[in-house]
Every structure is written in C-alpha cells, then in structure tokens.
N, C-alpha and C. Protein backbone atom coordinates (compact mmCIF):
# COMPACT_ATOMS: atom_id res chain seq x y z
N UNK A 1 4.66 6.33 -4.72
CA UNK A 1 5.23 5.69 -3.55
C UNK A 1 5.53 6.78 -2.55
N UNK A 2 5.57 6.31 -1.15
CA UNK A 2 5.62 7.60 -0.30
C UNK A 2 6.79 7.04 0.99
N UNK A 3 7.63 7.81 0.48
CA UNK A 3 8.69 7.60 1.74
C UNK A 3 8.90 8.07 2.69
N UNK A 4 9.92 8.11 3.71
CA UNK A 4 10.03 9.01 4.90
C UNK A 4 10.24 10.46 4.79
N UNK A 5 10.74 10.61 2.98
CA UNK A 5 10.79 12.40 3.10
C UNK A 5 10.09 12.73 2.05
N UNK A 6 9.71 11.81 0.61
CA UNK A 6 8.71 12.18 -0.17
C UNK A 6 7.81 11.04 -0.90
N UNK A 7 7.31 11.91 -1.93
CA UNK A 7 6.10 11.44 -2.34
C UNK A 7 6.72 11.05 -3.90
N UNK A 8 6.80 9.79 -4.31
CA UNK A 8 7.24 9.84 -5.76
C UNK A 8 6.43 9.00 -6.74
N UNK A 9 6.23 9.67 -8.30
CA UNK A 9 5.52 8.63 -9.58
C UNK A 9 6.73 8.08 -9.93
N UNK A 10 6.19 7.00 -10.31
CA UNK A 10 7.66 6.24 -11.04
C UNK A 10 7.07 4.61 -10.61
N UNK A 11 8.65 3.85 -10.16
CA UNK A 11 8.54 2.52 -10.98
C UNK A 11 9.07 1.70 -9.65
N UNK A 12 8.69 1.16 -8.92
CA UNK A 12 9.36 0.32 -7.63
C UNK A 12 9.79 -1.20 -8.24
N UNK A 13 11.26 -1.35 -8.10
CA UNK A 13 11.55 -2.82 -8.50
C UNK A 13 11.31 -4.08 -6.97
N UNK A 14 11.37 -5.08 -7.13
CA UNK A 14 11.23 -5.61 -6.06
C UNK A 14 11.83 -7.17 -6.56
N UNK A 15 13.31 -7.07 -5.76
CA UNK A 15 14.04 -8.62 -5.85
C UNK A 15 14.17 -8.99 -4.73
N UNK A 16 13.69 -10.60 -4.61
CA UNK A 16 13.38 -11.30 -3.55
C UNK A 16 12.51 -10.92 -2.58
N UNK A 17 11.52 -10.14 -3.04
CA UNK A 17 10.24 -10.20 -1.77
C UNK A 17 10.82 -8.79 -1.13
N UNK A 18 12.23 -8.06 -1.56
CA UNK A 18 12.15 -6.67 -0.62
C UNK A 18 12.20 -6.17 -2.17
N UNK A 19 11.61 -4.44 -1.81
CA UNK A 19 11.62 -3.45 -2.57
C UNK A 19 13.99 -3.27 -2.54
N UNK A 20 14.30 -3.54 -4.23
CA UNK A 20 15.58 -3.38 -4.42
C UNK A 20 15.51 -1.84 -5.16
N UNK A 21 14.87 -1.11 -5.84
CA UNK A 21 15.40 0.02 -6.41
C UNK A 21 13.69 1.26 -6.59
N UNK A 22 14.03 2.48 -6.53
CA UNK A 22 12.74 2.92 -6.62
C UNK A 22 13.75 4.20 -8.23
N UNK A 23 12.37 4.00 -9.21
CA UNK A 23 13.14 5.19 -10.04
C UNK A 23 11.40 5.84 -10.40
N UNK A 24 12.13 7.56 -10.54
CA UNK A 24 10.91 8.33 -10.35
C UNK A 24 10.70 8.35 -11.98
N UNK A 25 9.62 8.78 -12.52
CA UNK A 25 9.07 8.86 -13.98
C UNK A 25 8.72 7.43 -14.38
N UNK A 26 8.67 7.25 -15.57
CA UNK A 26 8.56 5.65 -16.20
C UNK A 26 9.84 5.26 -16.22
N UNK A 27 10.82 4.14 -15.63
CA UNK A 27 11.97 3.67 -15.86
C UNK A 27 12.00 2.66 -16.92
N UNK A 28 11.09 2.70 -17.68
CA UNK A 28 10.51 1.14 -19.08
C UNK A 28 10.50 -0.23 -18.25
N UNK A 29 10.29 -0.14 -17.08
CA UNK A 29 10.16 -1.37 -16.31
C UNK A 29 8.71 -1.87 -17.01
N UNK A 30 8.56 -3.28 -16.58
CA UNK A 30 7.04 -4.08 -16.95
C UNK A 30 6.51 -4.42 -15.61
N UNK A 31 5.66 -4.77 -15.73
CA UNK A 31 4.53 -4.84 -14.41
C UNK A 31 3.55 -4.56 -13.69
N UNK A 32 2.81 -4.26 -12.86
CA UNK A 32 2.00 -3.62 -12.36
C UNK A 32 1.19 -2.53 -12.77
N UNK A 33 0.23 -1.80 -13.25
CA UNK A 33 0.10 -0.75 -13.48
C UNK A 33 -0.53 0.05 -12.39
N UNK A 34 -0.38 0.38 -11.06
CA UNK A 34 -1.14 0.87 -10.08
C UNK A 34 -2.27 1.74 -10.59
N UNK A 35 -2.40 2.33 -11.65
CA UNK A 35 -2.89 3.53 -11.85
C UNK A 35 -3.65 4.96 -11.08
N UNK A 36 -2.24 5.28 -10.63
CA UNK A 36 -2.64 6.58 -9.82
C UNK A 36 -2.60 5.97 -8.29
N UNK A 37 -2.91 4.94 -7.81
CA UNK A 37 -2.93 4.35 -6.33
C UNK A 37 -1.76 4.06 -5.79
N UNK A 38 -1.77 4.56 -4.46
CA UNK A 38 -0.72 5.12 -3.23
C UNK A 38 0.01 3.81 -3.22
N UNK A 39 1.72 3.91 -2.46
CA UNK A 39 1.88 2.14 -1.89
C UNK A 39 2.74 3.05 -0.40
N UNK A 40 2.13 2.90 0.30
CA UNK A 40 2.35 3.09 1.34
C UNK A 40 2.99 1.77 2.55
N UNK A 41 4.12 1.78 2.75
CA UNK A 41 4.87 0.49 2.82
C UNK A 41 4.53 0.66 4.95
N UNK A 42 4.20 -0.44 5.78
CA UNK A 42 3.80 0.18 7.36
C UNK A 42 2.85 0.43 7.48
N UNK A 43 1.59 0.99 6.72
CA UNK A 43 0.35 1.00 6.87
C UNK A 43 -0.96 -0.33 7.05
N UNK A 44 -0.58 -1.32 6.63
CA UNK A 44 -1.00 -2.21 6.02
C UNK A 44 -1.81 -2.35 7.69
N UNK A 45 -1.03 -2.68 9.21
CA UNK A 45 -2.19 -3.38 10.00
C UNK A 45 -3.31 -1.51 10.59
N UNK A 46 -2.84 -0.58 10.34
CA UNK A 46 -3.64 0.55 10.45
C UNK A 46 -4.80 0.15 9.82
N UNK A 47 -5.07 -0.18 8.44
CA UNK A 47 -5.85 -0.59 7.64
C UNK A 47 -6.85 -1.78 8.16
N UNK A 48 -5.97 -2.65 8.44
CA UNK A 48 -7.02 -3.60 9.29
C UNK A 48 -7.69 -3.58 10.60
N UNK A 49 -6.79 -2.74 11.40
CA UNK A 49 -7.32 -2.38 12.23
C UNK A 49 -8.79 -1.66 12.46
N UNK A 50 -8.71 -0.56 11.25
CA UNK A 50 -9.84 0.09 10.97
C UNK A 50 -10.84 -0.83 10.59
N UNK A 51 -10.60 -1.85 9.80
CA UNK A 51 -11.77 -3.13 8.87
C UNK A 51 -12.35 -3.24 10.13
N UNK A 52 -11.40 -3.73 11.74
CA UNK A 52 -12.23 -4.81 12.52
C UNK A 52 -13.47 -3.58 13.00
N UNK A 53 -13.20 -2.50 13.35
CA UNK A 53 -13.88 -1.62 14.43
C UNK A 53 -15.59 -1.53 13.21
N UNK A 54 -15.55 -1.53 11.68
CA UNK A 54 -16.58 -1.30 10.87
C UNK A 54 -16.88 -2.89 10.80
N UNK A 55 -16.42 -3.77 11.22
CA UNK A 55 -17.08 -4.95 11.10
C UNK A 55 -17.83 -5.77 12.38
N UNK A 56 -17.25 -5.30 13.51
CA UNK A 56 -17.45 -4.72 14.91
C UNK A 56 -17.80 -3.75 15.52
N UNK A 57 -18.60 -3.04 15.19
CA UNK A 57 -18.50 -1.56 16.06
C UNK A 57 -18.88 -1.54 17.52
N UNK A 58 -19.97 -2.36 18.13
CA UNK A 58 -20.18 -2.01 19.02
C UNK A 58 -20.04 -4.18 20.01
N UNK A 59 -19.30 -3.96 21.03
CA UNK A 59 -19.26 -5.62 21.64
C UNK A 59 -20.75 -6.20 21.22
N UNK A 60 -20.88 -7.58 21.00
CA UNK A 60 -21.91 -8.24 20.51
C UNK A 60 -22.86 -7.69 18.89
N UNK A 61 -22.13 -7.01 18.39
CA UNK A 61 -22.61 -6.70 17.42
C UNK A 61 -21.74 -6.85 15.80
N UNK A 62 -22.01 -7.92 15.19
CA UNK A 62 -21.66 -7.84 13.94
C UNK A 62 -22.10 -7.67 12.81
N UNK A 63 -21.25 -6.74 11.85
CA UNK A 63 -21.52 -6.78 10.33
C UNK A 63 -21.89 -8.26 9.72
N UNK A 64 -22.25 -8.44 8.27
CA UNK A 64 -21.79 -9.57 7.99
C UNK A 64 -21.11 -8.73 6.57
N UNK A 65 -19.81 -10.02 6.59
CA UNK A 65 -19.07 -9.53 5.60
C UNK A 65 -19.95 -9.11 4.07
C-alpha cells in the first residue's frame, strides 16, 4: 500500500466501504491475497484516463475493445 509518506507490505482492513486500519507484515487477517500488486488509493481516474487516449488515439479513430 502506498501512502502520502510510505510504501508498506502488510494487511489493509476495510469497515464500511472506507479503509479502517492498515498493519505492516501479515496481521493473520483473511482475505484478499494481492500478491505483490500496488493499491494505490486516487489513482484510479489517471488510469482511465490513460485507457481512453489507447482506445482513442487519434479524433475519428477507434480501437475495438
């Protein structure tokens, strides 16, 4: 997980739809196994943004999905 000052392995809890606790190492929580993959929390429309321009690149011109 990557926050405003670091970068941490470990275990993100999440009650009611917000992230409630982050603990670094294995905390014996169950769930998810990301394995090794980032969660970068604010990135998400960067990401799409990038999808439209490779699915669009040039006016009148489309990919197909």
């Amino acid at each position: 997980m990557v926050t405003a000052t670091q970068a941490i392995t470990g275990s993100l809890l999440v009650s009611q739809g917000k992230f409630a606790d982050i603990h670094a190492g294995n905390a014996g929580l169950s769930g998810d196994d990301w394995q090794g993959d980032y969660l970068l929390p604010g990135l998400v429309e960067l990401h799409t943004d990038n999808m439209e321009k490779h699915l669009m690149p040039r006016p009148k011109v489309n990919w197909p999905v």
